[in-house]
C-alpha atoms as a PDB file:
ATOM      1  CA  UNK A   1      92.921 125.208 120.864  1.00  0.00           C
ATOM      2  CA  UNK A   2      93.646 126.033 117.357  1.00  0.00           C
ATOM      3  CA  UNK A   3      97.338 124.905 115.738  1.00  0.00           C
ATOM      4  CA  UNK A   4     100.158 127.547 116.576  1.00  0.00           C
ATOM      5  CA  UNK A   5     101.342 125.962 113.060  1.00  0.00           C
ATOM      6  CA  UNK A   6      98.747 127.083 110.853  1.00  0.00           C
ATOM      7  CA  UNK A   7      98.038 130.621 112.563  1.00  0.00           C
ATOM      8  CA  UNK A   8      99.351 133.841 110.693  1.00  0.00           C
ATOM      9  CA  UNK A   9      99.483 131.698 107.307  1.00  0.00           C
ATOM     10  CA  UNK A  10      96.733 131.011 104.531  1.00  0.00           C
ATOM     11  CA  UNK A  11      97.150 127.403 104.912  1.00  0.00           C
ATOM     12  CA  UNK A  12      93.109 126.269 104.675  1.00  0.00           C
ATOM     13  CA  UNK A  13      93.285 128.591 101.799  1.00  0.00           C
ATOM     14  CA  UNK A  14      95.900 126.026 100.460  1.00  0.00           C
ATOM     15  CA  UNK A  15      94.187 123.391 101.167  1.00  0.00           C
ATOM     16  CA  UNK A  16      91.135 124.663  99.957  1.00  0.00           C
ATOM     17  CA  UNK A  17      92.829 125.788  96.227  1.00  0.00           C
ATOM     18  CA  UNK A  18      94.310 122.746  96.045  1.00  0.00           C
ATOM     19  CA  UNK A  19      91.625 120.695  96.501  1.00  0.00           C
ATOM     20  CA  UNK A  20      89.216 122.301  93.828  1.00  0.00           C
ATOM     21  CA  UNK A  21      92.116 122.032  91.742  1.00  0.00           C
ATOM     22  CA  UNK A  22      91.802 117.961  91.817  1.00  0.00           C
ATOM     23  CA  UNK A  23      95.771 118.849  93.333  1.00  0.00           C
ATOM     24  CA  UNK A  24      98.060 117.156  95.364  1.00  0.00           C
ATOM     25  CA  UNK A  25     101.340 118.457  96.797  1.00  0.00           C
ATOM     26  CA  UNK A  26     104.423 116.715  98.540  1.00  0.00           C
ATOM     27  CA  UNK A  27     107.629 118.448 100.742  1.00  0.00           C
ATOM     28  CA  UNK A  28     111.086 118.038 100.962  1.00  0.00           C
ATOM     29  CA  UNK A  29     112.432 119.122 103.754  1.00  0.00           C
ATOM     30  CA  UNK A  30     115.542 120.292 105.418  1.00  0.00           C
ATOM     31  CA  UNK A  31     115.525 122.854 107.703  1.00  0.00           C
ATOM     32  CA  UNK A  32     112.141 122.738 108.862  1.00  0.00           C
ATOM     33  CA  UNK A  33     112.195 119.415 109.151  1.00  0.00           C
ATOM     34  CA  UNK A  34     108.780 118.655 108.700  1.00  0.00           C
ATOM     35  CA  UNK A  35     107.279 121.607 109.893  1.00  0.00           C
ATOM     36  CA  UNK A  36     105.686 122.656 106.051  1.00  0.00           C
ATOM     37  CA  UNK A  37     103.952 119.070 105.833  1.00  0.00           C
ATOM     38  CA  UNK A  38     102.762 119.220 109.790  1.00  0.00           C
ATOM     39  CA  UNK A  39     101.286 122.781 109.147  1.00  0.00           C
ATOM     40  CA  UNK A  40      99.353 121.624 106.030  1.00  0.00           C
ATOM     41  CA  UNK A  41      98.502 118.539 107.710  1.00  0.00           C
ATOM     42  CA  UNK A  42      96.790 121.035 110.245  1.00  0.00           C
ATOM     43  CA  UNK A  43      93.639 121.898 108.289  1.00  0.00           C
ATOM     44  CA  UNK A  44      91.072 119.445 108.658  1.00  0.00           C
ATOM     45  CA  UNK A  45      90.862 117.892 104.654  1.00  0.00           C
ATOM     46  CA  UNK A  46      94.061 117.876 104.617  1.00  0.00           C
ATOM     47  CA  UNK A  47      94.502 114.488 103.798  1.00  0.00           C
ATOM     48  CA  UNK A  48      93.301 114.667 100.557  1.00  0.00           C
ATOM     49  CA  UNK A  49      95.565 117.151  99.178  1.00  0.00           C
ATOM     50  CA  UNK A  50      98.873 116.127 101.135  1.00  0.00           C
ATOM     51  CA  UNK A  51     100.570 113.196  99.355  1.00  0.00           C
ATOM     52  CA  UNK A  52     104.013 113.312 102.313  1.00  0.00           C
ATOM     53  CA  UNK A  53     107.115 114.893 102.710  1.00  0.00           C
ATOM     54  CA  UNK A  54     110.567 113.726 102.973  1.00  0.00           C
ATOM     55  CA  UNK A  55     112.773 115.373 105.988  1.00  0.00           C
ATOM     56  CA  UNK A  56     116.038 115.797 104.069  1.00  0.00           C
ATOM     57  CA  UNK A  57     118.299 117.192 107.308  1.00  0.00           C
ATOM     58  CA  UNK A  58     121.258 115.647 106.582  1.00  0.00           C
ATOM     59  CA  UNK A  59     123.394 116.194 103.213  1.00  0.00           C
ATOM     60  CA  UNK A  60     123.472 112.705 101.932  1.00  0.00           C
ATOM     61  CA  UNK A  61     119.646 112.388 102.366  1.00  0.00           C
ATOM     62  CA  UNK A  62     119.244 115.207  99.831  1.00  0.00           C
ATOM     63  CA  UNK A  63     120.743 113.000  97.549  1.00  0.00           C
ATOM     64  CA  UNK A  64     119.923 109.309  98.547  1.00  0.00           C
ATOM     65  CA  UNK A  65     115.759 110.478  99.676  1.00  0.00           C
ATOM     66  CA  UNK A  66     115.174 113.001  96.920  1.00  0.00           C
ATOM     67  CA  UNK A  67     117.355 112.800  94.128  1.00  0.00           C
ATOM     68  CA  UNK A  68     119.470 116.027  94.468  1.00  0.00           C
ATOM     69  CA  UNK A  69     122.400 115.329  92.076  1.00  0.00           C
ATOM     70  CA  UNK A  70     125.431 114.554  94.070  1.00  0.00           C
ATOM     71  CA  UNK A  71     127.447 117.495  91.641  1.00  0.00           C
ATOM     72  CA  UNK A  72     125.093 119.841  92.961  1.00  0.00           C
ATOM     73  CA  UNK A  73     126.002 118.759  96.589  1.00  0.00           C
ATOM     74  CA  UNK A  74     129.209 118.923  96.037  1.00  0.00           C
ATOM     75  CA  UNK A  75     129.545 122.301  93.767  1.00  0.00           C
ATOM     76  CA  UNK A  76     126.726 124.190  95.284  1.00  0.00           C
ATOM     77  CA  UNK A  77     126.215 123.355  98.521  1.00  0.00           C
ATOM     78  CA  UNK A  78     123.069 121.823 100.513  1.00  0.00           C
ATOM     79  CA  UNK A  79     122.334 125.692 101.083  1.00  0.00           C
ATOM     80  CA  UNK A  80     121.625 126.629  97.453  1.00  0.00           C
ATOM     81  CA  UNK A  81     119.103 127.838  94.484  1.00  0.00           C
ATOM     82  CA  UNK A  82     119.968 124.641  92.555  1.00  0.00           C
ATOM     83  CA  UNK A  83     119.516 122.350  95.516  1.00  0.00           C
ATOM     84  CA  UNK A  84     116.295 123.844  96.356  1.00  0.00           C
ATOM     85  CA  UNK A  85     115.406 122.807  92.824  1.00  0.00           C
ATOM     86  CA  UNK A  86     115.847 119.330  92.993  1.00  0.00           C
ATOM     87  CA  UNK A  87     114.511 119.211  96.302  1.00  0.00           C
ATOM     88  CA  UNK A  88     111.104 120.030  95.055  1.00  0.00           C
ATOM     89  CA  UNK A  89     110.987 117.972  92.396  1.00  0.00           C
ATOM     90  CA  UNK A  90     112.200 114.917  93.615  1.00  0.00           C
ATOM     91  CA  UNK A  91     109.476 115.376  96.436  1.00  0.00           C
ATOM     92  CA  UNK A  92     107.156 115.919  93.759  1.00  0.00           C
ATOM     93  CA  UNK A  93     108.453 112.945  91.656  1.00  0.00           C
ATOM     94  CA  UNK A  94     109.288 110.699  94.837  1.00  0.00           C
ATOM     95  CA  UNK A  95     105.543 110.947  95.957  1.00  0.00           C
ATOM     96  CA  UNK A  96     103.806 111.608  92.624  1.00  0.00           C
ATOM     97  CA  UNK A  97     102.111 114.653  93.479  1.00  0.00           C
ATOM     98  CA  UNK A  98     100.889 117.713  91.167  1.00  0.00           C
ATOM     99  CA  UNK A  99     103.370 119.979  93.240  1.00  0.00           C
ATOM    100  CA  UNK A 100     106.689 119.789  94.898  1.00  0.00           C
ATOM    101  CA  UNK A 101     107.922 122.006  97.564  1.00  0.00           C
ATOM    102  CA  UNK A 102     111.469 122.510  98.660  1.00  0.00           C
ATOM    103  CA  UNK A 103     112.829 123.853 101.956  1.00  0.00           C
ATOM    104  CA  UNK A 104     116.826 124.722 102.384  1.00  0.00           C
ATOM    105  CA  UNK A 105     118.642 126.989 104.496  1.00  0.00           C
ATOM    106  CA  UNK A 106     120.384 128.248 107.636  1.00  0.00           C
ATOM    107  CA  UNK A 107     117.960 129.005 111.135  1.00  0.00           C
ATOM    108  CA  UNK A 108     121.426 129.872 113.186  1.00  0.00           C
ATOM    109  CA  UNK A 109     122.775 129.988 115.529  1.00  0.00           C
ATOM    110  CA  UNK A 110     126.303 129.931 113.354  1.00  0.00           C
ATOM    111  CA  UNK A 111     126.230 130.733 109.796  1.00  0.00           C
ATOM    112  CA  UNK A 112     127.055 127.770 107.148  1.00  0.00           C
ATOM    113  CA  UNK A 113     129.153 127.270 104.448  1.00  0.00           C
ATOM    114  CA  UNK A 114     129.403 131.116 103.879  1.00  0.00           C
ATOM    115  CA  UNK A 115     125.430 131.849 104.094  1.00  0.00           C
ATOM    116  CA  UNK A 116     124.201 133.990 106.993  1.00  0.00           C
ATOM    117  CA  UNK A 117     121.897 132.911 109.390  1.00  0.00           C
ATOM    118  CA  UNK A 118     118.437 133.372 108.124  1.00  0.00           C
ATOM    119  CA  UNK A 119     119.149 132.683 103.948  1.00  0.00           C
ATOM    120  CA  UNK A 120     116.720 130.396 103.178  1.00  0.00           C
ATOM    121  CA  UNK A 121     116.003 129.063  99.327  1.00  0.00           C
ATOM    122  CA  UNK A 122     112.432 127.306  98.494  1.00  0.00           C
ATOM    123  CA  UNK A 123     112.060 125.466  95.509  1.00  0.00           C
ATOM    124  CA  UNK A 124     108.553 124.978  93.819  1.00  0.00           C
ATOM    125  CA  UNK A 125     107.874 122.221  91.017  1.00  0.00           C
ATOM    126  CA  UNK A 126     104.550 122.187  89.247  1.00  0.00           C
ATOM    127  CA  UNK A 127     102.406 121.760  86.393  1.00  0.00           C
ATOM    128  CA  UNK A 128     104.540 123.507  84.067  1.00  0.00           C
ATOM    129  CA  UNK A 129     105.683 125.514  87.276  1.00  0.00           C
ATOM    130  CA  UNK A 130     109.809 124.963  88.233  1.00  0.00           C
ATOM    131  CA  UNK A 131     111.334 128.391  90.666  1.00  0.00           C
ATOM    132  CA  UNK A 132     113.100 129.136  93.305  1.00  0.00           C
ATOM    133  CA  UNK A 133     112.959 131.918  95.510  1.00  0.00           C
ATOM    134  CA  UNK A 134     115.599 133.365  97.882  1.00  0.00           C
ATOM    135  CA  UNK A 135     114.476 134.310 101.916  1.00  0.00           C
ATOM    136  CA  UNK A 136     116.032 136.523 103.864  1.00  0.00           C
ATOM    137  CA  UNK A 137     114.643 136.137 107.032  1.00  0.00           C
ATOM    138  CA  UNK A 138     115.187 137.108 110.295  1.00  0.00           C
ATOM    139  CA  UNK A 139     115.231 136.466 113.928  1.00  0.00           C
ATOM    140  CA  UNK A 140     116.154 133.017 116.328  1.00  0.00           C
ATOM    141  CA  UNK A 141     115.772 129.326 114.926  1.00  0.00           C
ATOM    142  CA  UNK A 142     112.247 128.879 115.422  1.00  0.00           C
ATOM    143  CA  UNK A 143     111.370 132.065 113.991  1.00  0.00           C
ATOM    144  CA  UNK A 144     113.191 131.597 111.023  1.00  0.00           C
ATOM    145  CA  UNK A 145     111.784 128.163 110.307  1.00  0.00           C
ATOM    146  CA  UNK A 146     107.899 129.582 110.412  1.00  0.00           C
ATOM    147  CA  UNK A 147     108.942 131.830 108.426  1.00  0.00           C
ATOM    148  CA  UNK A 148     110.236 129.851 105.765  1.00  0.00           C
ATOM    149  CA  UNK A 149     106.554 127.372 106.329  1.00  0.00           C
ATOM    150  CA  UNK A 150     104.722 130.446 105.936  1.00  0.00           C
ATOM    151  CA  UNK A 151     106.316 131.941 103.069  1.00  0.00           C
ATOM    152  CA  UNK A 152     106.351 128.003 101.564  1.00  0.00           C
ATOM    153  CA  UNK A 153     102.661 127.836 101.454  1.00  0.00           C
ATOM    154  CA  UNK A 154     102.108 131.874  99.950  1.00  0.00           C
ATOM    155  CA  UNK A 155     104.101 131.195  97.121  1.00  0.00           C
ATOM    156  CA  UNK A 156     102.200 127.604  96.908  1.00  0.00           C
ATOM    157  CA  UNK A 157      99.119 128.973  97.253  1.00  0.00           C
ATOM    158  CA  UNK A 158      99.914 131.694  94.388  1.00  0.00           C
ATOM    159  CA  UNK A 159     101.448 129.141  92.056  1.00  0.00           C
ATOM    160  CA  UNK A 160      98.220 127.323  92.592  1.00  0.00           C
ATOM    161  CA  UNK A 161      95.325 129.889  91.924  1.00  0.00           C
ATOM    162  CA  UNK A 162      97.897 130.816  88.832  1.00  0.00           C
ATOM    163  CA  UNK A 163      98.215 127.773  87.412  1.00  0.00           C
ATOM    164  CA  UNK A 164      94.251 127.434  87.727  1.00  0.00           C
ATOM    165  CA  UNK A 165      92.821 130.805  86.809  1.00  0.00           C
ATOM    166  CA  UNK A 166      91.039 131.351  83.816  1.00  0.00           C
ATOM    167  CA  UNK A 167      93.320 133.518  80.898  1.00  0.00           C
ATOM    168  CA  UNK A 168      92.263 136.539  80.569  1.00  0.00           C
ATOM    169  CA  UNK A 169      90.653 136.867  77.171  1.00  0.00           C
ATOM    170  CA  UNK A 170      92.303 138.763  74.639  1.00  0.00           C
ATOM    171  CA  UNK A 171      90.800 141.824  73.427  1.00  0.00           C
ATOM    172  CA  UNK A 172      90.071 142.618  69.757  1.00  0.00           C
END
């Protein structure tokens, strides 16, 4: 039986790009709590590319597990751009890996804080690599939480095979 996790996303891609990279990443997690590190850890090799993750449900956590600022917290919100940032790289930091990843957000059923259900904000830290991106995504709890894993290791996977492409060369 093949992992439900891993289907519909380029996760052995992932694995694969990070591996001929010599890369490592690491997760910080809130509302998927844990799913982004159990779908990596889903490809067979994935042990050599998958430093942890740190499940980061509750508020304090973000601060006491992965270094999001306690300002933050309190100005922004668990559910935020800024919180997403820290998120990735104190996973990155906290685990010493080449790349950090970042989950925050609201899978329902009630909105929080003023954020719909389905606003989800990932944070990515890398080699010279620091961005967050925004989700909108829809559907029930469990839908929305793939969907942020999946988008998660996309934007991964593209920060990855940027970061390690050749430049183009410059034409005279």
């Amino acid at each position: 039986m093949s992992d439900p996790l891993v289907a519909g996303a380029p996760v052995a891609e992932l694995v694969r790009a990070l591996n001929a990279a010599g890369q490592t990443v690491a997760t910080a997690e809130s509302l998927t709590a844990g799913l982004l590190a159990a779908t990596i850890a889903g490809v067979p090799g994935a042990s050599a590319v998958l430093r942890g993750g740190l499940i980061v449900y509750a508020t304090d956590l973000k601060n006491h597990l992965t270094g999001v600022d306690d300002e933050v917290l309190r100005l922004d919100g668990p559910v935020a751009a800024s919180t997403a940032e820290q998120l990735a790289l104190g996973a990155r930091q906290r685990c010493a890996a080449d790349w950090g990843l970042g989950l925050t957000g609201v899978a329902g059923p009630d909105s929080q804080d003023g954020h719909p259900v389905g606003t989800v904000y990932l944070g990515l830290s890398g080699p010279s690599v620091s961005e967050v991106l925004r989700l909108k995504l829809d559907g029930d709890r469990w839908t929305i939480r793939i969907g942020a894993v999946h988008s998660a290791v996309r934007e991964l996977l593209r920060c990855v095979i940027a970061a390690t492409s050749d430049p183009v060369p410059e034409r005279n």
